[in-house]
PDB file of N, CA and C in Angstrom:
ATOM      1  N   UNK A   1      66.431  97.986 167.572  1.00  0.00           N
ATOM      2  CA  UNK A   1      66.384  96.910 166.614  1.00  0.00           C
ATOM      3  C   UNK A   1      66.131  95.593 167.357  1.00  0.00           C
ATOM      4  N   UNK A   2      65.351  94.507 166.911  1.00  0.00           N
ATOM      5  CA  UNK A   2      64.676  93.453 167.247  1.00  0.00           C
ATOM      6  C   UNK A   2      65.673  92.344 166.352  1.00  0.00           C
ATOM      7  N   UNK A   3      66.422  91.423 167.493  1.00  0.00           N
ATOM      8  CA  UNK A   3      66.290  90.267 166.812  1.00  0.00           C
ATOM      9  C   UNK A   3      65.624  89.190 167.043  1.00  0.00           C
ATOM     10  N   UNK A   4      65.053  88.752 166.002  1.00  0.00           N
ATOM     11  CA  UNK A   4      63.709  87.572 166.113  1.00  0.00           C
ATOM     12  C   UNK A   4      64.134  86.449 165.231  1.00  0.00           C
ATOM     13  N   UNK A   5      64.280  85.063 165.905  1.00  0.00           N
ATOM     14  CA  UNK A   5      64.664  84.238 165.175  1.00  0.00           C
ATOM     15  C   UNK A   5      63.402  83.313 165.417  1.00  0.00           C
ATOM     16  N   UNK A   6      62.638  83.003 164.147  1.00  0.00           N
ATOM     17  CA  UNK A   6      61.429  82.126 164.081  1.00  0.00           C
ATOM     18  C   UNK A   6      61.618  80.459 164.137  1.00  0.00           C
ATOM     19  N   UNK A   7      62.932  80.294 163.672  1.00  0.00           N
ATOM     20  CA  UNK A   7      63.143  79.032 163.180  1.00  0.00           C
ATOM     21  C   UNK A   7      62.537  77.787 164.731  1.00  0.00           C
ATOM     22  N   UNK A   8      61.878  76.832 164.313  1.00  0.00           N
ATOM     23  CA  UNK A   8      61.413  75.837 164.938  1.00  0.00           C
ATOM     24  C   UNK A   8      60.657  76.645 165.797  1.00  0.00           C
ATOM     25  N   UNK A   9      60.009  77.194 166.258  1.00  0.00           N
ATOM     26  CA  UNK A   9      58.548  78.156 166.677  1.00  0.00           C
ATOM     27  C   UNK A   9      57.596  77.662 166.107  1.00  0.00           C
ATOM     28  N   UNK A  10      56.643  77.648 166.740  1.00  0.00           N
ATOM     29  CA  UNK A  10      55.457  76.776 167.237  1.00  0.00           C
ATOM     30  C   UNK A  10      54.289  78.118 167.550  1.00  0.00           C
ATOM     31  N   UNK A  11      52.822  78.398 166.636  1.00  0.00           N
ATOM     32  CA  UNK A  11      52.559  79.669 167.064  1.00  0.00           C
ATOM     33  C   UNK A  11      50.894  79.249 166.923  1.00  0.00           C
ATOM     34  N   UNK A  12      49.918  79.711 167.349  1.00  0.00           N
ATOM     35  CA  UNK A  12      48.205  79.591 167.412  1.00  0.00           C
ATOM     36  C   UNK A  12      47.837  80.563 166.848  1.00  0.00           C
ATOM     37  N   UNK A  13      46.605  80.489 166.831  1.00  0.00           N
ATOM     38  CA  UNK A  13      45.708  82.081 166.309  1.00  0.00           C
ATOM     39  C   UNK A  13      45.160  82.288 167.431  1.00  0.00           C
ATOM     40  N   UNK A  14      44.948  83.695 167.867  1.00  0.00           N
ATOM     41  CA  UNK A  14      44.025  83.950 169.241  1.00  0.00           C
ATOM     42  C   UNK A  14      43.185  84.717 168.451  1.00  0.00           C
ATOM     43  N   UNK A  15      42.895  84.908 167.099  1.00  0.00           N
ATOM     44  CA  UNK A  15      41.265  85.583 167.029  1.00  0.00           C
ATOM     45  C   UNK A  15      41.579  85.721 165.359  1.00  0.00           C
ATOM     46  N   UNK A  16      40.924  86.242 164.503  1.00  0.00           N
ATOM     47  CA  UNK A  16      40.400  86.414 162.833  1.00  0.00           C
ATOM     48  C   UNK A  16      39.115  86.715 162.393  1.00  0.00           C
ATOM     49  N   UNK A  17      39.286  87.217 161.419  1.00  0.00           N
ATOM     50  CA  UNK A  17      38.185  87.713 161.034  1.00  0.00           C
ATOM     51  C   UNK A  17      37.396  86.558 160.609  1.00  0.00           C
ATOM     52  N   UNK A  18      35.992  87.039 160.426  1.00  0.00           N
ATOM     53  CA  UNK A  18      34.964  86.067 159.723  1.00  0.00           C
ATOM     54  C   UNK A  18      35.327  85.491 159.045  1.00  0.00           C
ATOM     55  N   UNK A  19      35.872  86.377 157.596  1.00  0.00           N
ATOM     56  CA  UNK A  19      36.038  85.415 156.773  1.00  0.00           C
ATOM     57  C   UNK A  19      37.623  85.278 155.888  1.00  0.00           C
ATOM     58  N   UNK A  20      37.929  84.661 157.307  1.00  0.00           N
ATOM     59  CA  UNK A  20      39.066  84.171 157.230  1.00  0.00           C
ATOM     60  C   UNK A  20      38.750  82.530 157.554  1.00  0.00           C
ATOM     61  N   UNK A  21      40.185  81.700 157.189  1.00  0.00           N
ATOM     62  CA  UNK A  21      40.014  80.275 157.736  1.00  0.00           C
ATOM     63  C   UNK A  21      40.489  79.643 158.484  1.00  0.00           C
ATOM     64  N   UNK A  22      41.450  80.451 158.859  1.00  0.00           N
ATOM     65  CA  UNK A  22      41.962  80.245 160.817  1.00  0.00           C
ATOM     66  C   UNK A  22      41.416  80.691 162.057  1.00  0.00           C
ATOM     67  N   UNK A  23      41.334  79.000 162.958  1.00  0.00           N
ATOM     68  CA  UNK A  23      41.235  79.311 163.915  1.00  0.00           C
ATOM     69  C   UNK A  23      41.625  79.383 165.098  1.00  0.00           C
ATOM     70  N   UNK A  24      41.303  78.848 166.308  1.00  0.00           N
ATOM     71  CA  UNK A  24      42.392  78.579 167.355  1.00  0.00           C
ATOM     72  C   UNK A  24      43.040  76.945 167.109  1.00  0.00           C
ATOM     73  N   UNK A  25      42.232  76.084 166.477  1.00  0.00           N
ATOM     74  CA  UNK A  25      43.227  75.060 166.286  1.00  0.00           C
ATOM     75  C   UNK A  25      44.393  74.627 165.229  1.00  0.00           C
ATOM     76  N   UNK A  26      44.397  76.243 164.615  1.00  0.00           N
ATOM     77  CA  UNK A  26      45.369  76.220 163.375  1.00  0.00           C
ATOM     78  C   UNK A  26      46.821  76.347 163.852  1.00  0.00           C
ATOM     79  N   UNK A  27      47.596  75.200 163.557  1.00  0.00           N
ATOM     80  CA  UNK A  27      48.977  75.230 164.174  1.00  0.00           C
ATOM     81  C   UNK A  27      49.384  75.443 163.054  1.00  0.00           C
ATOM     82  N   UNK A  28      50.889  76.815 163.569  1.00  0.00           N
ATOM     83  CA  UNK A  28      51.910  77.250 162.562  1.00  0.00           C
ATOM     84  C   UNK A  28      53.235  76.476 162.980  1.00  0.00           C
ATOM     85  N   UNK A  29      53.858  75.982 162.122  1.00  0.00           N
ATOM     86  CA  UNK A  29      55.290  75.922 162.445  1.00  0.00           C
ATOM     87  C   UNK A  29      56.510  76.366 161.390  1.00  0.00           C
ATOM     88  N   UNK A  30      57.050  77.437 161.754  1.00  0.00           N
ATOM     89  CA  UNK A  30      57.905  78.819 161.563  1.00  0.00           C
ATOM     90  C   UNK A  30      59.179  78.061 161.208  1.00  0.00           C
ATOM     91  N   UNK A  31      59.899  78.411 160.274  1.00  0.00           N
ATOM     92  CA  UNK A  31      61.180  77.831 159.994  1.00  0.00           C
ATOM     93  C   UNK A  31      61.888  79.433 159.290  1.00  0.00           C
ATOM     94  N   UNK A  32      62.842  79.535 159.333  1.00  0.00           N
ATOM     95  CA  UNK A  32      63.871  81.189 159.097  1.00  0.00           C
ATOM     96  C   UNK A  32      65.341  80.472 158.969  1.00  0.00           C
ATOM     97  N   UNK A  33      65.732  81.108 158.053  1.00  0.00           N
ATOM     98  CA  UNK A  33      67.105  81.280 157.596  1.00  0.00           C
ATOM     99  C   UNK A  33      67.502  82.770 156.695  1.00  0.00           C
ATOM    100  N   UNK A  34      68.368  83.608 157.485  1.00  0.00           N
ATOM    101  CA  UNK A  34      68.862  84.920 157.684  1.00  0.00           C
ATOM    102  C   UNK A  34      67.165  85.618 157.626  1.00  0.00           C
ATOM    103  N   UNK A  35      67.128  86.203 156.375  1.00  0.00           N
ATOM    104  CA  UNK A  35      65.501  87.073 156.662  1.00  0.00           C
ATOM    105  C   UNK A  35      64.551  86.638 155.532  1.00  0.00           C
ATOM    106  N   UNK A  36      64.695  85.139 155.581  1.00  0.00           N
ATOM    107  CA  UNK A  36      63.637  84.198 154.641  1.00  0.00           C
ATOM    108  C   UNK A  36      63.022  83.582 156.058  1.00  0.00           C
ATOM    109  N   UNK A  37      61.644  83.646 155.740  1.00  0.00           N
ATOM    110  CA  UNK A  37      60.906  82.843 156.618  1.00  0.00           C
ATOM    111  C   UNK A  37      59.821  81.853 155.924  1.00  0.00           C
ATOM    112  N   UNK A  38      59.506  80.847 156.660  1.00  0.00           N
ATOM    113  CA  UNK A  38      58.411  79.876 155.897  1.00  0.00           C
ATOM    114  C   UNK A  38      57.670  79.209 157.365  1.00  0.00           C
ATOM    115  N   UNK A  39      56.503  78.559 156.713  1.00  0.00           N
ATOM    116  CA  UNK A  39      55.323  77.655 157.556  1.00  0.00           C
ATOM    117  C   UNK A  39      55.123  76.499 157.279  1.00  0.00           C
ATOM    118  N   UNK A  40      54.688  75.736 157.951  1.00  0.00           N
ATOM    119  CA  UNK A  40      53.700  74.650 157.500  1.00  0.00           C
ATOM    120  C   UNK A  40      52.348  75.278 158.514  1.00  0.00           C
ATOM    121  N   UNK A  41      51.172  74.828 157.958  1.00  0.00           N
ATOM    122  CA  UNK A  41      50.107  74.993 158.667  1.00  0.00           C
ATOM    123  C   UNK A  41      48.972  74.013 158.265  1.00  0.00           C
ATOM    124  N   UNK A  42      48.123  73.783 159.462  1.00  0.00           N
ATOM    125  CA  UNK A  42      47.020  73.105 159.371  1.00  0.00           C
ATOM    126  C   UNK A  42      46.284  73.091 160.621  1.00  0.00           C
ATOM    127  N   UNK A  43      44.560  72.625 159.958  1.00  0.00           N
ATOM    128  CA  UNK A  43      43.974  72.957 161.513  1.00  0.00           C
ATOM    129  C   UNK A  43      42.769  74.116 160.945  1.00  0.00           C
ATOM    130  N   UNK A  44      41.668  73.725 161.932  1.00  0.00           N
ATOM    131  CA  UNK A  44      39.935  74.013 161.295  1.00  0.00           C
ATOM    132  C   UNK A  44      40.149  74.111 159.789  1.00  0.00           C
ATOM    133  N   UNK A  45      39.535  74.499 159.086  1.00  0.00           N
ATOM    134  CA  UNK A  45      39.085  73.908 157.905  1.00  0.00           C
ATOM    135  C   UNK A  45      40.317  74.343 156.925  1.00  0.00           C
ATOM    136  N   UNK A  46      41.811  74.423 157.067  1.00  0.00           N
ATOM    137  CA  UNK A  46      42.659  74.006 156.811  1.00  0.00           C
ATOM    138  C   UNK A  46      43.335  72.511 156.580  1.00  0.00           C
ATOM    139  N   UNK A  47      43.337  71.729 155.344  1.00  0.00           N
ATOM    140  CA  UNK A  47      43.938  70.407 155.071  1.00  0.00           C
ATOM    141  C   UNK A  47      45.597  70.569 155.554  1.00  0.00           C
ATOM    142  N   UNK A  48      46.068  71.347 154.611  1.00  0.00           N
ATOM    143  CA  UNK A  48      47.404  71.990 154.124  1.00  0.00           C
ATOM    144  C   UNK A  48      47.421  73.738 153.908  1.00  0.00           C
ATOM    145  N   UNK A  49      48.653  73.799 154.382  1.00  0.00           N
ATOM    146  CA  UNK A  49      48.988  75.404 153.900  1.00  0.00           C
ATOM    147  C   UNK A  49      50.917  74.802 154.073  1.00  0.00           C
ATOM    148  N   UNK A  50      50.985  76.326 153.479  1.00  0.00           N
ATOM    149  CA  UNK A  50      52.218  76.782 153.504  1.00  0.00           C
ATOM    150  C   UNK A  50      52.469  78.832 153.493  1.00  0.00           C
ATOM    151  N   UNK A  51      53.118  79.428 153.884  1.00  0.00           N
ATOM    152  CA  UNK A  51      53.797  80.542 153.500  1.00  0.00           C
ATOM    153  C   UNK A  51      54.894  80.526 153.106  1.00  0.00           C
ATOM    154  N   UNK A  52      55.500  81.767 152.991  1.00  0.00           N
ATOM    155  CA  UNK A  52      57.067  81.885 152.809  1.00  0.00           C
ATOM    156  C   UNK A  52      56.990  83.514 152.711  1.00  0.00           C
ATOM    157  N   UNK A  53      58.132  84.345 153.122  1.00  0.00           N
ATOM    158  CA  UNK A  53      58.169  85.715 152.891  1.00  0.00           C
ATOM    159  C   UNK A  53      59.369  85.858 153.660  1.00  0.00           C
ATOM    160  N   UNK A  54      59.315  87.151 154.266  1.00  0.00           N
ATOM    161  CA  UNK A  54      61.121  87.956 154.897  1.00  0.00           C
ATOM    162  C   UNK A  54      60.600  88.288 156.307  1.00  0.00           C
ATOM    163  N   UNK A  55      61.292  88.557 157.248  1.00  0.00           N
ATOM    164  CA  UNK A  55      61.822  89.227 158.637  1.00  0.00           C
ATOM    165  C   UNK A  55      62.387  90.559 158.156  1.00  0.00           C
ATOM    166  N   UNK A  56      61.815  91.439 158.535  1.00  0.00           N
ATOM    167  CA  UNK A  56      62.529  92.448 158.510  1.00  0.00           C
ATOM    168  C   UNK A  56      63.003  92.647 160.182  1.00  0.00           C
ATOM    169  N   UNK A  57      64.147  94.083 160.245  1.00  0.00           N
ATOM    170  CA  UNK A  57      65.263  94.056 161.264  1.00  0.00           C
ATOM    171  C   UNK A  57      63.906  94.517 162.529  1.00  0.00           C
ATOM    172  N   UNK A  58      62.651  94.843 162.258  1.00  0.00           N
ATOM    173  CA  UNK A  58      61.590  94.863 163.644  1.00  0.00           C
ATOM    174  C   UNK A  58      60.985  93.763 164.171  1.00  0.00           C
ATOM    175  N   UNK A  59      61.399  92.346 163.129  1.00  0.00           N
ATOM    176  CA  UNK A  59      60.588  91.435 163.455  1.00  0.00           C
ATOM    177  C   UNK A  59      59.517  90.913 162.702  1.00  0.00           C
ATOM    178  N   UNK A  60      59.345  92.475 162.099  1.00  0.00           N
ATOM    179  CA  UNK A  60      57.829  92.375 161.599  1.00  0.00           C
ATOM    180  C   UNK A  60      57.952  91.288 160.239  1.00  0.00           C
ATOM    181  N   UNK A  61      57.182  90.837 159.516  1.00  0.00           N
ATOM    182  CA  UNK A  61      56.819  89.777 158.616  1.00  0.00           C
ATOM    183  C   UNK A  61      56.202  89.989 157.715  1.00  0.00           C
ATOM    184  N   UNK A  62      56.883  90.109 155.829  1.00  0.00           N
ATOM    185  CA  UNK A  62      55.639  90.138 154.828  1.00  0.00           C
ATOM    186  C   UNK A  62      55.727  88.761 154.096  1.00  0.00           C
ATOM    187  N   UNK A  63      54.534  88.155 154.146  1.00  0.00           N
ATOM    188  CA  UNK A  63      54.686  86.756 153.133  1.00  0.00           C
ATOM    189  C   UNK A  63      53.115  86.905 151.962  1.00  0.00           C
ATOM    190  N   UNK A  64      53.538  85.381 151.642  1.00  0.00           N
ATOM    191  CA  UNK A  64      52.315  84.948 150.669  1.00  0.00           C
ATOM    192  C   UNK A  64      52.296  83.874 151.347  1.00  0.00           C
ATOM    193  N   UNK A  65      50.594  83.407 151.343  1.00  0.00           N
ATOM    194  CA  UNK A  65      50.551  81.819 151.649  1.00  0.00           C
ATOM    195  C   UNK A  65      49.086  81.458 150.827  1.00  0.00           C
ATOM    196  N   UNK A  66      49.052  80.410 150.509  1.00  0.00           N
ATOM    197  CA  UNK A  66      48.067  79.289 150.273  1.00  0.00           C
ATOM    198  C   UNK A  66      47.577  78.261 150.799  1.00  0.00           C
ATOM    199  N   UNK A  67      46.451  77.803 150.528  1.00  0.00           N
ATOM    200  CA  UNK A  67      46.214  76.479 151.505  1.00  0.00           C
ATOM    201  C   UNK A  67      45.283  75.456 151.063  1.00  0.00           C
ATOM    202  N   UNK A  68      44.735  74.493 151.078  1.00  0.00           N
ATOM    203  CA  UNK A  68      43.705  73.883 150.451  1.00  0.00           C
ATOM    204  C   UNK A  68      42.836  73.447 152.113  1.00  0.00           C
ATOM    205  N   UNK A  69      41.608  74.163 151.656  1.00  0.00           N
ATOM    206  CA  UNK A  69      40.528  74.122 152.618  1.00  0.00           C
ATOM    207  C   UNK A  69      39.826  73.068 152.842  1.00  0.00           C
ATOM    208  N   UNK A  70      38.678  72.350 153.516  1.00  0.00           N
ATOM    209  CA  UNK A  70      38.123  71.154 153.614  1.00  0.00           C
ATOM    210  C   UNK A  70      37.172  70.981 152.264  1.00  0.00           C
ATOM    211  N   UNK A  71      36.654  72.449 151.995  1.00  0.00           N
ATOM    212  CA  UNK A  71      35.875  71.567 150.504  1.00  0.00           C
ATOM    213  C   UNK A  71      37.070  70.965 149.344  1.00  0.00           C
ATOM    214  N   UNK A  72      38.704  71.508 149.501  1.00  0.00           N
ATOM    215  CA  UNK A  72      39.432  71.224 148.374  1.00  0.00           C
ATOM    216  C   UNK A  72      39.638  72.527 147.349  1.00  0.00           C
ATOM    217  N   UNK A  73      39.137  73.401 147.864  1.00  0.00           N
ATOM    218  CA  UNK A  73      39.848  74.929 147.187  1.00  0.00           C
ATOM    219  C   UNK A  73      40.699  75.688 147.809  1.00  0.00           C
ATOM    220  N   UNK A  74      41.808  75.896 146.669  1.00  0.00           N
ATOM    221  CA  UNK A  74      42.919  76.667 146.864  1.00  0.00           C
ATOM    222  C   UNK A  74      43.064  77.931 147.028  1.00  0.00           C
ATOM    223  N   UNK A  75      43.650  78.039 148.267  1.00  0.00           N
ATOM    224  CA  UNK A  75      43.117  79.662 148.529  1.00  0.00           C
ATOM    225  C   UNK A  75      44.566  80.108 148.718  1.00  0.00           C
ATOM    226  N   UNK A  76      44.750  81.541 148.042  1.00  0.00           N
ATOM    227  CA  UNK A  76      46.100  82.178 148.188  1.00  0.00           C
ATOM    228  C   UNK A  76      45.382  84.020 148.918  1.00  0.00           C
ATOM    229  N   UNK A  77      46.451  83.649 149.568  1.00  0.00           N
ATOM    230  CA  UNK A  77      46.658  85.518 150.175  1.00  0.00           C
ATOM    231  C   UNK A  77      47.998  86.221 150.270  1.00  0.00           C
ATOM    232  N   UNK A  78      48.225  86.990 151.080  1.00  0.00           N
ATOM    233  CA  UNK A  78      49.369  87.890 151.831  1.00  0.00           C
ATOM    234  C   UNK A  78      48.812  88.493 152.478  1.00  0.00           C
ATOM    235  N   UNK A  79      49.978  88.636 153.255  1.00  0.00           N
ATOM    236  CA  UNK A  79      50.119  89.036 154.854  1.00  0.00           C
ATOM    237  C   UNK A  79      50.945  89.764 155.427  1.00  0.00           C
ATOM    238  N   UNK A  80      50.727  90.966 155.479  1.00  0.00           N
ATOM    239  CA  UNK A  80      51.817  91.535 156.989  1.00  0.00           C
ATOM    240  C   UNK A  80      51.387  91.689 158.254  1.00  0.00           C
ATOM    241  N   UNK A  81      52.454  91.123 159.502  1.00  0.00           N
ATOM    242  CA  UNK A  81      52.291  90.880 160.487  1.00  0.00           C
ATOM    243  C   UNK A  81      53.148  91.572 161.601  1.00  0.00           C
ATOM    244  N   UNK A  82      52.897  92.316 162.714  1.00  0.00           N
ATOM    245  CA  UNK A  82      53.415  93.333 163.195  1.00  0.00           C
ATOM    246  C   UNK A  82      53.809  92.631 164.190  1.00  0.00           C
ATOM    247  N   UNK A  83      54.916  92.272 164.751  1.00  0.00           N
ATOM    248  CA  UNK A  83      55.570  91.712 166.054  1.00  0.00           C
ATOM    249  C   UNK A  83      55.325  92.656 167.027  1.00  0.00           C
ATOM    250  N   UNK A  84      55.045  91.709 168.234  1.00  0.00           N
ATOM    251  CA  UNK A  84      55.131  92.719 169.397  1.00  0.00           C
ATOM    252  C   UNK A  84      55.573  90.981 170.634  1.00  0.00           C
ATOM    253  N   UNK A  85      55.186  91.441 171.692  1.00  0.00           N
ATOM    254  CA  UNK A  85      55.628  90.510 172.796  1.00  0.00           C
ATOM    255  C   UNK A  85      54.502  90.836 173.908  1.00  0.00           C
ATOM    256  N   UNK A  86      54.057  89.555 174.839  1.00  0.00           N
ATOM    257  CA  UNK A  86      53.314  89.933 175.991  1.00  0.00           C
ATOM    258  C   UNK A  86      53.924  89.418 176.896  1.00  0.00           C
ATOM    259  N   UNK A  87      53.472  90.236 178.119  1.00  0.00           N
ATOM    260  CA  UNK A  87      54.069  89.740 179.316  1.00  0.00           C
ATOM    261  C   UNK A  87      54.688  88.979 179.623  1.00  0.00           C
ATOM    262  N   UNK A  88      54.336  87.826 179.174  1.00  0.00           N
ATOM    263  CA  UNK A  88      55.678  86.616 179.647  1.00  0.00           C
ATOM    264  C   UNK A  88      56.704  86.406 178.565  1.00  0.00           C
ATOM    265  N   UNK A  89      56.662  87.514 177.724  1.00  0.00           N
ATOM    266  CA  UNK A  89      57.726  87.106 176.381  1.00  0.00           C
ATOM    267  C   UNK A  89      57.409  86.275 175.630  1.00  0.00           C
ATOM    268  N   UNK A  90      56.148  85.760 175.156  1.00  0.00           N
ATOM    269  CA  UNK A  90      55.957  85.045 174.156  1.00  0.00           C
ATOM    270  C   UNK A  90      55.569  86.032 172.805  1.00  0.00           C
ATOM    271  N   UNK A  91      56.197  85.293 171.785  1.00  0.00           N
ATOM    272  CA  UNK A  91      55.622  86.863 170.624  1.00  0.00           C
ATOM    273  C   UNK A  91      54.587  86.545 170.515  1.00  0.00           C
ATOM    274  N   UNK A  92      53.913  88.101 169.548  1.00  0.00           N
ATOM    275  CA  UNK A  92      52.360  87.646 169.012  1.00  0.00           C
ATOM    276  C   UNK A  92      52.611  88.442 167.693  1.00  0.00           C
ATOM    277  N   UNK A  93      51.876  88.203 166.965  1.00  0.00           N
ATOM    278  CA  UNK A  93      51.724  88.912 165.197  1.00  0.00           C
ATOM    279  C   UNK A  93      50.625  88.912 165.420  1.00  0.00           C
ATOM    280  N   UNK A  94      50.361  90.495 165.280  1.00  0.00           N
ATOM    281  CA  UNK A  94      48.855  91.083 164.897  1.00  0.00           C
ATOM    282  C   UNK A  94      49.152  91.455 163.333  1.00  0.00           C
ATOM    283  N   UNK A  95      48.048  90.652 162.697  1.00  0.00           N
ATOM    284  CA  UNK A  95      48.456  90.153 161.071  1.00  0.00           C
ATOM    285  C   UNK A  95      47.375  91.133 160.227  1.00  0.00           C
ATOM    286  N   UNK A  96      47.748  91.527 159.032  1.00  0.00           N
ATOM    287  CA  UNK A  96      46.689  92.709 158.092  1.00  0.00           C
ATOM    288  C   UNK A  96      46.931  91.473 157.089  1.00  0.00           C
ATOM    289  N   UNK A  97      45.114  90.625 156.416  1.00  0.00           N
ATOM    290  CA  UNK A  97      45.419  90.065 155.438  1.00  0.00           C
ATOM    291  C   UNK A  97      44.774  90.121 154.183  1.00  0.00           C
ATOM    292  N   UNK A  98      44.639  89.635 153.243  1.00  0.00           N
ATOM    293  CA  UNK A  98      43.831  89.590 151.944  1.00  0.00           C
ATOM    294  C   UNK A  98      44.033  88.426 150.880  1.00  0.00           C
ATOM    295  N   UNK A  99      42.930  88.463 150.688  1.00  0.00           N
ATOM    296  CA  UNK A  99      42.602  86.922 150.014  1.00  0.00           C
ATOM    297  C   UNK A  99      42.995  87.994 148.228  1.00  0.00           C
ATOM    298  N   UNK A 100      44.024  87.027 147.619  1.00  0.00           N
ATOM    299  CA  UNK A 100      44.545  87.352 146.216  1.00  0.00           C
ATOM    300  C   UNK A 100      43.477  87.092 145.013  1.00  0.00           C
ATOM    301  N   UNK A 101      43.006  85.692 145.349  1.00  0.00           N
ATOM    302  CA  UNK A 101      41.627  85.899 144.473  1.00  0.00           C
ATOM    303  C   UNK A 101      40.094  85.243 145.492  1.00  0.00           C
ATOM    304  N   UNK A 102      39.813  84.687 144.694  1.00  0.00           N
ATOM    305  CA  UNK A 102      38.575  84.199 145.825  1.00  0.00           C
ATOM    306  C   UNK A 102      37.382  85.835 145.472  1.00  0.00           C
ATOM    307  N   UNK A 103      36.979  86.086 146.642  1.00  0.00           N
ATOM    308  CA  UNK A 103      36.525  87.557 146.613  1.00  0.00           C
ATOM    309  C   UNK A 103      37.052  88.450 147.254  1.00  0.00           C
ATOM    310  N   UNK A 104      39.284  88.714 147.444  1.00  0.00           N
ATOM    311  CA  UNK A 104      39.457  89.581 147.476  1.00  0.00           C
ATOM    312  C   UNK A 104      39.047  90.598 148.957  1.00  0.00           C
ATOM    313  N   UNK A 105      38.671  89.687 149.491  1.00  0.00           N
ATOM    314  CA  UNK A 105      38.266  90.504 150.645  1.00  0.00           C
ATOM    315  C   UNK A 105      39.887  90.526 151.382  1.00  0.00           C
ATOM    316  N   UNK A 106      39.666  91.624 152.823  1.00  0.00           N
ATOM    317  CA  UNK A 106      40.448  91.553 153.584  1.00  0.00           C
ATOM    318  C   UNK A 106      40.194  91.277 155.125  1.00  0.00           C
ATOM    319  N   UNK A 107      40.880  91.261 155.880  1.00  0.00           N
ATOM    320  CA  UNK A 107      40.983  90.748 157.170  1.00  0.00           C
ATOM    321  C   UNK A 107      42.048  91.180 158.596  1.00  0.00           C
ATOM    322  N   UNK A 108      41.763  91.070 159.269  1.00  0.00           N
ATOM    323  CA  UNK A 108      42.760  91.048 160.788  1.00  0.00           C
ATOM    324  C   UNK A 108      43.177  89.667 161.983  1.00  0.00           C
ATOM    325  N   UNK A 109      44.281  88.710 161.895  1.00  0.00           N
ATOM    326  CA  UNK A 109      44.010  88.077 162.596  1.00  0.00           C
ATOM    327  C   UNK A 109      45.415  88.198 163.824  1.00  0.00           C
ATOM    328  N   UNK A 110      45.074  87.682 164.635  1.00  0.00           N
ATOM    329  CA  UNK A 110      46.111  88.008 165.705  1.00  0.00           C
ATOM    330  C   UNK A 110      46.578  86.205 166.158  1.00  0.00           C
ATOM    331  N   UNK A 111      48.292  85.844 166.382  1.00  0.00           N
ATOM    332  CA  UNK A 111      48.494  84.769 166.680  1.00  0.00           C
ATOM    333  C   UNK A 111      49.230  84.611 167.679  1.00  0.00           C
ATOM    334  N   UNK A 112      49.392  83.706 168.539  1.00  0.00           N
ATOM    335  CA  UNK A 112      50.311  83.640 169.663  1.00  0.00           C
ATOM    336  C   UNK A 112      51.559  82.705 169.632  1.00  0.00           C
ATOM    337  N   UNK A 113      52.835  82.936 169.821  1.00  0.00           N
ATOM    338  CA  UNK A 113      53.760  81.750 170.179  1.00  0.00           C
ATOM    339  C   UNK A 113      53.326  80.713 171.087  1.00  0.00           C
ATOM    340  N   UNK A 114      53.205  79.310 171.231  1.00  0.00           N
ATOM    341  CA  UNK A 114      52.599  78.482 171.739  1.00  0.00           C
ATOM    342  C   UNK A 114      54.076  77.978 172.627  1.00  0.00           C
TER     343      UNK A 114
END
């Protein structure tokens, strides 16, 4: 069993799919209380975002988030994100995502603790 406490964590994207809208200059910042977790985010053609979802006891992460993009459309998805750790102990979430409306597509993006 993994305990992972997100709160005040600071995290990047190291890669995403096409058509996704994060990139490496998209900063997350992680806030948790017991196994509620939330974001702020912004960064490449991100204005604003937010998530919110749970920690489960592996670490791992299911949320919803939204965001308003540079043209000014609101984009909602979900996300699960698989904890793991590299070498120097920083976590990473290799993330499975999908856009809720829009066109519904899906995606893979991977992020790093900064």
């Amino acid at each position: 069993m993994t305990e992972v406490n997100l709160n005040g964590k600071k995290f990047r994207s190291m890669s995403n799919s096409a058509n996704g809208d994060v990139d490496e200059t998209t900063v997350f910042h992680y806030y948790q209380d017991n196994k509620i977790i939330w974001a702020d985010y912004k960064g490449a053609s991100i204005q604003k975002g937010h998530l919110i979802g749970v920690i489960n006891s592996n670490g791992d992460l299911k949320f919803s988030y939204h965001h308003i993009n540079q043209n000014g459309e609101i984009m909602i998805g979900e996300c699960f994100s698989r904890y793991s750790t590299n070498e120097n102990g920083k976590i990473i979430y290799n993330e499975a995502w999908q856009w809720l409306h829009y066109d519904q597509t899906s995606g893979h993006s991977k992020i790093i603790e900064d």
